[in-house]
N, C-alpha and C. Protein backbone atom coordinates (compact mmCIF):
# COMPACT_ATOMS: atom_id res chain seq x y z
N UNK A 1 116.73 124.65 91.80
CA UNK A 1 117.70 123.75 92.40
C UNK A 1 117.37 122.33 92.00
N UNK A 2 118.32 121.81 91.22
CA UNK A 2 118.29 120.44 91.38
C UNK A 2 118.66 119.52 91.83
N UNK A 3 118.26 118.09 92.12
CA UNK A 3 118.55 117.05 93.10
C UNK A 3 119.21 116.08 92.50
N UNK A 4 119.90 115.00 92.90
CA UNK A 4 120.33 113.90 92.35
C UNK A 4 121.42 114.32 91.26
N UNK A 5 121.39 113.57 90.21
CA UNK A 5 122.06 113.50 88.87
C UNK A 5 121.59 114.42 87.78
N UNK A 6 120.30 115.01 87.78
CA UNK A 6 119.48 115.82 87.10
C UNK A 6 120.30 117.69 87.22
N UNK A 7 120.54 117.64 86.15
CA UNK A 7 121.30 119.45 86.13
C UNK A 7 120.16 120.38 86.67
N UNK A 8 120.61 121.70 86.98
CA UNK A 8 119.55 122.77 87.35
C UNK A 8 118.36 123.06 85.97
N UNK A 9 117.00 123.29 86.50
CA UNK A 9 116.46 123.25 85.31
C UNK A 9 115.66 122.35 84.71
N UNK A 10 116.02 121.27 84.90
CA UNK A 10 115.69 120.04 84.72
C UNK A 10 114.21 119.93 84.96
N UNK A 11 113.76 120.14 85.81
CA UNK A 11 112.59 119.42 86.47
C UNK A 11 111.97 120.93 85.70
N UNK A 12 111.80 122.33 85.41
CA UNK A 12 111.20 122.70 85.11
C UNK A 12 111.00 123.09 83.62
N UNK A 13 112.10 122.51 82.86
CA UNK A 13 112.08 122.23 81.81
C UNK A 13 110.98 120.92 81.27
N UNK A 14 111.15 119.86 82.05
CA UNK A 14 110.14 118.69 81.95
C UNK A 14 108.69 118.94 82.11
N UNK A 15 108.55 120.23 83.67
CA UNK A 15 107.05 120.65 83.85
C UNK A 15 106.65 121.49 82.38
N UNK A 16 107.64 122.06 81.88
CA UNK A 16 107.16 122.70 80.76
C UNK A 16 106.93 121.98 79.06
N UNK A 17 107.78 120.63 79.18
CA UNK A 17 107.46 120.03 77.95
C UNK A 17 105.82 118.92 78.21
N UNK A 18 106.07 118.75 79.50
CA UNK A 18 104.59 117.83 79.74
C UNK A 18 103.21 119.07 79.33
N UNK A 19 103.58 120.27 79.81
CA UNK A 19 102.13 121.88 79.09
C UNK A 19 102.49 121.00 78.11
N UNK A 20 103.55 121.59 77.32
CA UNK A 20 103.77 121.62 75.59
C UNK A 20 102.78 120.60 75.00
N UNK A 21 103.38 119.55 75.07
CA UNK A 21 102.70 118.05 74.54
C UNK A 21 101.34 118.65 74.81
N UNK A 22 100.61 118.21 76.09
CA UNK A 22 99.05 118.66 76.62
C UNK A 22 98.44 119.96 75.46
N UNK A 23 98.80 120.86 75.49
CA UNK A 23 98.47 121.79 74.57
C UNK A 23 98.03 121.42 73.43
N UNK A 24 99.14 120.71 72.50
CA UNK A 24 99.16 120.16 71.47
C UNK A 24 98.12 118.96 70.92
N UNK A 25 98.32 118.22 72.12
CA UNK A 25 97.22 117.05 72.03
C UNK A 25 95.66 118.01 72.15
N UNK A 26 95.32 118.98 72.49
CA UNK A 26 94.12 119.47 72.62
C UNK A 26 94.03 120.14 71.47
N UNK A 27 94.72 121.27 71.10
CA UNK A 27 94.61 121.25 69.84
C UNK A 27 93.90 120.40 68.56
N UNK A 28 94.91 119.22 68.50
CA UNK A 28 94.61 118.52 67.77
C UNK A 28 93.26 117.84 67.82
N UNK A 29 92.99 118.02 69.03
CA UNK A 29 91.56 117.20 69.33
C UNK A 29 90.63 118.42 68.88
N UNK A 30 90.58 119.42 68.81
CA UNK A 30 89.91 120.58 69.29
C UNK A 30 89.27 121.08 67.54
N UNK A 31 90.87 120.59 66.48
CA UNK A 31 90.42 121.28 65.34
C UNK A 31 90.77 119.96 64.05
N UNK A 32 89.30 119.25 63.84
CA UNK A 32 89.28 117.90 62.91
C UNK A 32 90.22 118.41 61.49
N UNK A 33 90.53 117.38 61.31
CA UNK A 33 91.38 117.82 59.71
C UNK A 33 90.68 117.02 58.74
N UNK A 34 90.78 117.69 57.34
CA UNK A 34 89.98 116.68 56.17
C UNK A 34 88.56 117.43 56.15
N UNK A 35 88.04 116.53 55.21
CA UNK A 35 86.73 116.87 54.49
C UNK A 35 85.89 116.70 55.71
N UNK A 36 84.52 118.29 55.75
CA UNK A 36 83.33 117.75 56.06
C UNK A 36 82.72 116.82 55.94
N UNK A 37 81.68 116.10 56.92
CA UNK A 37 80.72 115.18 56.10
C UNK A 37 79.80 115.28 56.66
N UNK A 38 78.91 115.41 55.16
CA UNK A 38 77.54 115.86 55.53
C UNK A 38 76.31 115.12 55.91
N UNK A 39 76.94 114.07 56.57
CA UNK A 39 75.87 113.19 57.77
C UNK A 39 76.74 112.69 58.82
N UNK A 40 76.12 112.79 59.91
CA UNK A 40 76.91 112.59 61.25
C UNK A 40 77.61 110.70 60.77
N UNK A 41 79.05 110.68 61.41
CA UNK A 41 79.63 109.08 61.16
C UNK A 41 78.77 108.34 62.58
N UNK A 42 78.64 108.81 63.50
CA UNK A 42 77.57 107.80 64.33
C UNK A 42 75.88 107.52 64.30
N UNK A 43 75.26 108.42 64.05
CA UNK A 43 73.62 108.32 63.54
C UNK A 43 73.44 108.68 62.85
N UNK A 44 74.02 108.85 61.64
CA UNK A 44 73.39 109.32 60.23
C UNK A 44 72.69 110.08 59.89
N UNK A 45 72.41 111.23 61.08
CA UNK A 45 71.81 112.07 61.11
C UNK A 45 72.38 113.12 60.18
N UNK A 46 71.55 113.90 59.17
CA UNK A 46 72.17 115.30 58.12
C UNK A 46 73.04 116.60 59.49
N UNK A 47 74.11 116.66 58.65
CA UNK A 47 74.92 118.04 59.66
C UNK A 47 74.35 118.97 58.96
N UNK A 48 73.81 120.17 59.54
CA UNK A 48 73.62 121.32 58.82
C UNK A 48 74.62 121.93 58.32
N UNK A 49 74.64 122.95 56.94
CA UNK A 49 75.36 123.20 56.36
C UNK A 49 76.51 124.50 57.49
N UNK A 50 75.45 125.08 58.05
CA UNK A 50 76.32 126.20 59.41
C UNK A 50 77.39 125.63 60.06
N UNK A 51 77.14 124.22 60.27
CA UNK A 51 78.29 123.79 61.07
C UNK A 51 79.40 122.97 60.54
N UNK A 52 78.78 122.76 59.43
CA UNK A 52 79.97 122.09 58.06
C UNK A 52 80.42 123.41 57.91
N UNK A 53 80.80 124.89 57.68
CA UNK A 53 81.14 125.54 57.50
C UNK A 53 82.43 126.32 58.89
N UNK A 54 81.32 126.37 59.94
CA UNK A 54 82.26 126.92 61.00
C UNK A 54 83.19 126.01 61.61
N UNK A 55 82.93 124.24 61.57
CA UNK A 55 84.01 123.81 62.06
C UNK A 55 84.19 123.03 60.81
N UNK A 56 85.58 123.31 60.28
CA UNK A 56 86.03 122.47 58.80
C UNK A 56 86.50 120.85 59.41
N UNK A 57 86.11 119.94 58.93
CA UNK A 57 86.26 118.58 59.34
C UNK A 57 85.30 118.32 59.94
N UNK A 58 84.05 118.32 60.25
CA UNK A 58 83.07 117.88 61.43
C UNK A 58 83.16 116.89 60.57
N UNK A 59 82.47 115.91 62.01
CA UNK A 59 82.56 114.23 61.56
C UNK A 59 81.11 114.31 62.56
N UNK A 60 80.85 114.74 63.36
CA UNK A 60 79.77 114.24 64.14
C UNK A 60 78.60 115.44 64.20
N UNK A 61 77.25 114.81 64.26
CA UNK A 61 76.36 115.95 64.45
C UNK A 61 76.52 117.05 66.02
N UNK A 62 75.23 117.39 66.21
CA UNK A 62 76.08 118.39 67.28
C UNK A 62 75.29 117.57 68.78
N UNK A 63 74.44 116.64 68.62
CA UNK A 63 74.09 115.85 69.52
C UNK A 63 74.85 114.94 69.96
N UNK A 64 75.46 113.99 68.83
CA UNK A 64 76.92 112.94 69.08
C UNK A 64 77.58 113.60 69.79
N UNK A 65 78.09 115.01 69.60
CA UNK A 65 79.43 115.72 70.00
C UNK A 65 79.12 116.02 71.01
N UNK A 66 78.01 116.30 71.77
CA UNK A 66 78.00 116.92 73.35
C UNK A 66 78.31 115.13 73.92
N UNK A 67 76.87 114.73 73.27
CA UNK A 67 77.45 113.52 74.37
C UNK A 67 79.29 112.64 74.22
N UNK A 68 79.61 112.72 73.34
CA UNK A 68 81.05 112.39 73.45
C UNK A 68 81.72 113.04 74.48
N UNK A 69 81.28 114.33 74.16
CA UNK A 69 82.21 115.54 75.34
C UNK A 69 81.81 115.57 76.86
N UNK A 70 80.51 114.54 76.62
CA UNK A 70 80.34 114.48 78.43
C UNK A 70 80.73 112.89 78.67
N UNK A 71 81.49 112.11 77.66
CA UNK A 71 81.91 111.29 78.16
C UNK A 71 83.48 111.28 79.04
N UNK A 72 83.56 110.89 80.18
CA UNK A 72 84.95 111.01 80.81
C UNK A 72 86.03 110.11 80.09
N UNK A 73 87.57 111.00 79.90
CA UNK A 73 88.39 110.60 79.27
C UNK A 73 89.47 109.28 80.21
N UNK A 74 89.39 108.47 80.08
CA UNK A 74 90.76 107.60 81.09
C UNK A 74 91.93 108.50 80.34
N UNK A 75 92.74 108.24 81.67
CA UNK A 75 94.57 108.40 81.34
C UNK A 75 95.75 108.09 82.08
N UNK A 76 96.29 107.63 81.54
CA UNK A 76 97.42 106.76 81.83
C UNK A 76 97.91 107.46 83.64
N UNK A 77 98.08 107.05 84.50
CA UNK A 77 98.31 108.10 85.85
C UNK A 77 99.58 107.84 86.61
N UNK A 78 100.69 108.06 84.48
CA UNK A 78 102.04 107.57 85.31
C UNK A 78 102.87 108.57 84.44
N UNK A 79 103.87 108.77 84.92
CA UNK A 79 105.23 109.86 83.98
C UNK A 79 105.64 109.06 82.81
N UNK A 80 105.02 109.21 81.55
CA UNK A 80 105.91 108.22 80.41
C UNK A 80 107.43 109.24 80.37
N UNK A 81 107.81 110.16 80.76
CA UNK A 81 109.13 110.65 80.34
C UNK A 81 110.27 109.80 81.27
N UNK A 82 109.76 108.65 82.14
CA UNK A 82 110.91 107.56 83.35
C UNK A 82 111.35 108.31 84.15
N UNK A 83 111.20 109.59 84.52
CA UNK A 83 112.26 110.36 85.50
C UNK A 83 111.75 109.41 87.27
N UNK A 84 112.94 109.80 87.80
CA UNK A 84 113.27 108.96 89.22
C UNK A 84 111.59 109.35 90.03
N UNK A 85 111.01 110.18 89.70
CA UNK A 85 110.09 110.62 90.97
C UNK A 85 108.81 109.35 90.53
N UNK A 86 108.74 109.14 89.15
CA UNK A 86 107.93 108.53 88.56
C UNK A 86 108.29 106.72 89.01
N UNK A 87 109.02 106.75 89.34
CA UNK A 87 109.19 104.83 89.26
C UNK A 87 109.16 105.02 91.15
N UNK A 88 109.34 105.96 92.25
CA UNK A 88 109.03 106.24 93.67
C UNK A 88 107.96 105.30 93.81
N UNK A 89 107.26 105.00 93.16
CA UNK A 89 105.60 104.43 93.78
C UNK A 89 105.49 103.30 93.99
């Protein structure tokens, strides 16, 4: 059921393109594109050849990469798609 000016659908069509995007953006985060390199880009530390192999694109050794991954991400904590529920606040 939809409310206002918004057709039926609407709102769960939107809950489903906001997954979509999210998915996608992890993805992309998830699998580097381009050439290995075979010293980490933050400490210059040598990547072993095992992990130049299993993940294609590494850019960071595997010490950089945890601590990156235990760094917390900010994010924006607003609807960029403008719908009415989003400007409520």
């Amino acid at each position: 059921m939809a409310g206002g000016w918004s057709r039926d659908g609407a709102v769960s069509e939107q809950i489903e393109a906001s997954i979509a995007e999210e998915l996608e953006r992890m993805k992309a985060r998830r699998s580097p594109m381009g050439e290995s390199r075979t010293h980490c880009a933050e400490c210059e530390e040598e990547i072993p050849e095992a992990r130049r192999t299993a993940i294609p694109g590494v850019k960071l050794c595997i010490d950089c990469q945890q601590e990156r991954d235990g760094r917390p991400v900010s994010r924006a904590g607003f609807n960029r798609r403008g719908s009415k529920d989003s400007q409520l606040k």
